[in-house]
Protein backbone atom coordinates (compact mmCIF):
# COMPACT_ATOMS: atom_id res chain seq x y z
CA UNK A 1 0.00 0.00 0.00
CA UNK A 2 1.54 3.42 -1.31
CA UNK A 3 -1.05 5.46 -0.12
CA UNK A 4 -0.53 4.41 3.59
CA UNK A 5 3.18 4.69 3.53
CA UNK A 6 6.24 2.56 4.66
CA UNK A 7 4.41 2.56 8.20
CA UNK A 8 2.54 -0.98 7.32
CA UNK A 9 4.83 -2.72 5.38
CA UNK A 10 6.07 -4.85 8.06
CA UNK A 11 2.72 -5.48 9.95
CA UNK A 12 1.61 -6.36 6.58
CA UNK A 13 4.00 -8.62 5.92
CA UNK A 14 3.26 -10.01 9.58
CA UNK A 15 -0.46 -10.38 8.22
CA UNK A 16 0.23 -11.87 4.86
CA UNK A 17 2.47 -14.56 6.71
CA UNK A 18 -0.05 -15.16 9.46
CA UNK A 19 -2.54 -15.88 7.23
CA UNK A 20 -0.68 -17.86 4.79
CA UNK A 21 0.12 -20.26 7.90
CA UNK A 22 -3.35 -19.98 8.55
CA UNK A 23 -4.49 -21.30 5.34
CA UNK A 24 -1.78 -24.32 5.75
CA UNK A 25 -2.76 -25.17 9.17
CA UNK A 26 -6.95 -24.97 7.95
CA UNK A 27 -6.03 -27.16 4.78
CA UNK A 28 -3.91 -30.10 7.21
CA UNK A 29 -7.21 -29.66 9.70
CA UNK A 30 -9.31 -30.63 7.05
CA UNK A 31 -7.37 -33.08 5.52
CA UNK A 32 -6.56 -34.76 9.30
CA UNK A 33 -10.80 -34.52 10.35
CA UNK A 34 -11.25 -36.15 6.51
CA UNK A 35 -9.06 -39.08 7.77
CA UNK A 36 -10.27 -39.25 10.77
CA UNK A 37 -13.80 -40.07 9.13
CA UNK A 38 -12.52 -42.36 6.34
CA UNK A 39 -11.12 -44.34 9.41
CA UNK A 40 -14.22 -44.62 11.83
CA UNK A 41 -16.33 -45.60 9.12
CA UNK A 42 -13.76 -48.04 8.19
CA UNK A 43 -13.75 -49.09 11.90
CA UNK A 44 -17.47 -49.19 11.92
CA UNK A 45 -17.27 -51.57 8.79
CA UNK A 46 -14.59 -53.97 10.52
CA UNK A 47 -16.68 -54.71 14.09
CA UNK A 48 -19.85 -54.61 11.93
CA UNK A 49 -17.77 -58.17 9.41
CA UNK A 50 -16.53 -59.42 13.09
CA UNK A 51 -20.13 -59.37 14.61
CA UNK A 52 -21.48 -60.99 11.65
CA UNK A 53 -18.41 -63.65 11.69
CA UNK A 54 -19.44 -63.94 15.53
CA UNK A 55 -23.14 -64.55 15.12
CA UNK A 56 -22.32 -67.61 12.78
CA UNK A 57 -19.73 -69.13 15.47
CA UNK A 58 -17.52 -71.02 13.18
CA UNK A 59 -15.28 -73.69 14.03
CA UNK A 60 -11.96 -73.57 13.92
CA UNK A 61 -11.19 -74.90 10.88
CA UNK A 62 -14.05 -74.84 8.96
CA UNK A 63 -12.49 -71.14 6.62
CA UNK A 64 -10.00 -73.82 5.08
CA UNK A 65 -12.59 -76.17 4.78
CA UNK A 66 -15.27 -73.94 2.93
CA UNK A 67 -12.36 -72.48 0.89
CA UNK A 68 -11.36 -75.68 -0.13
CA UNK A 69 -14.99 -76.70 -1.04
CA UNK A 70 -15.46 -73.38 -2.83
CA UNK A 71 -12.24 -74.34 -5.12
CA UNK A 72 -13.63 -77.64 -5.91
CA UNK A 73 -17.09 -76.48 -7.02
CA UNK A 74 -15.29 -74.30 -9.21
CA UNK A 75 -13.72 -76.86 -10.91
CA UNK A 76 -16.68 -78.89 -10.74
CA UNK A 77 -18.83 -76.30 -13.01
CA UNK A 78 -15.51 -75.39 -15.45
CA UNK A 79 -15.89 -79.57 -15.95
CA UNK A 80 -19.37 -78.82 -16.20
CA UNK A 81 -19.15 -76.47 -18.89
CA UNK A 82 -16.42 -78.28 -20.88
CA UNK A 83 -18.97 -81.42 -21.10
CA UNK A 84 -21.62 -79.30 -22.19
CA UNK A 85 -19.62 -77.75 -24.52
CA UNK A 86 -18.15 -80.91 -25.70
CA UNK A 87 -21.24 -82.38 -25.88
CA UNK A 88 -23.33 -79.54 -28.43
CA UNK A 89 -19.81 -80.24 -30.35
């Protein structure tokens, strides 16, 4: 500012750098509360998986065993479709 002299130049400056820090530290506080969020809804996800996990009561064991059976009915319909295929052939 010309008009008001050399008298504010420094507690302009002063200004200008307080509010650019301001600016900074409002943009990390957003980003931070954003994260925050992302994470307690992610949180809220996880025990909402572990209650449903819980209200089955698997046995221990028994995640190998369905994974196991889930592999081998996958083979058993890619043999499914094969024969059918082979068989309209």
């Amino acid at each position: 500012d010309r008009y008001a002299g050399d008298g504010v130049e420094v507690p302009h400056a002063k200004y200008a750098a307080a509010y650019r820090r301001l600016r900074t530290v409002a943009a990390t506080l957003d980003e931070l509360t954003t994260r925050a969020r992302e994470r307690a809804q992610e949180a809220d996800l996880l025990r909402f998986g572990l209650n449903e996990v819980a209200a089955v009561e698997p046995l221990p064991g028994e995640d190998t065993e369905l994974a196991a059976e889930a592999e081998r009915l996958g083979h058993a319909e890619a043999l499914a479709s094969a024969a059918s295929l082979a068989h309209t052939a």
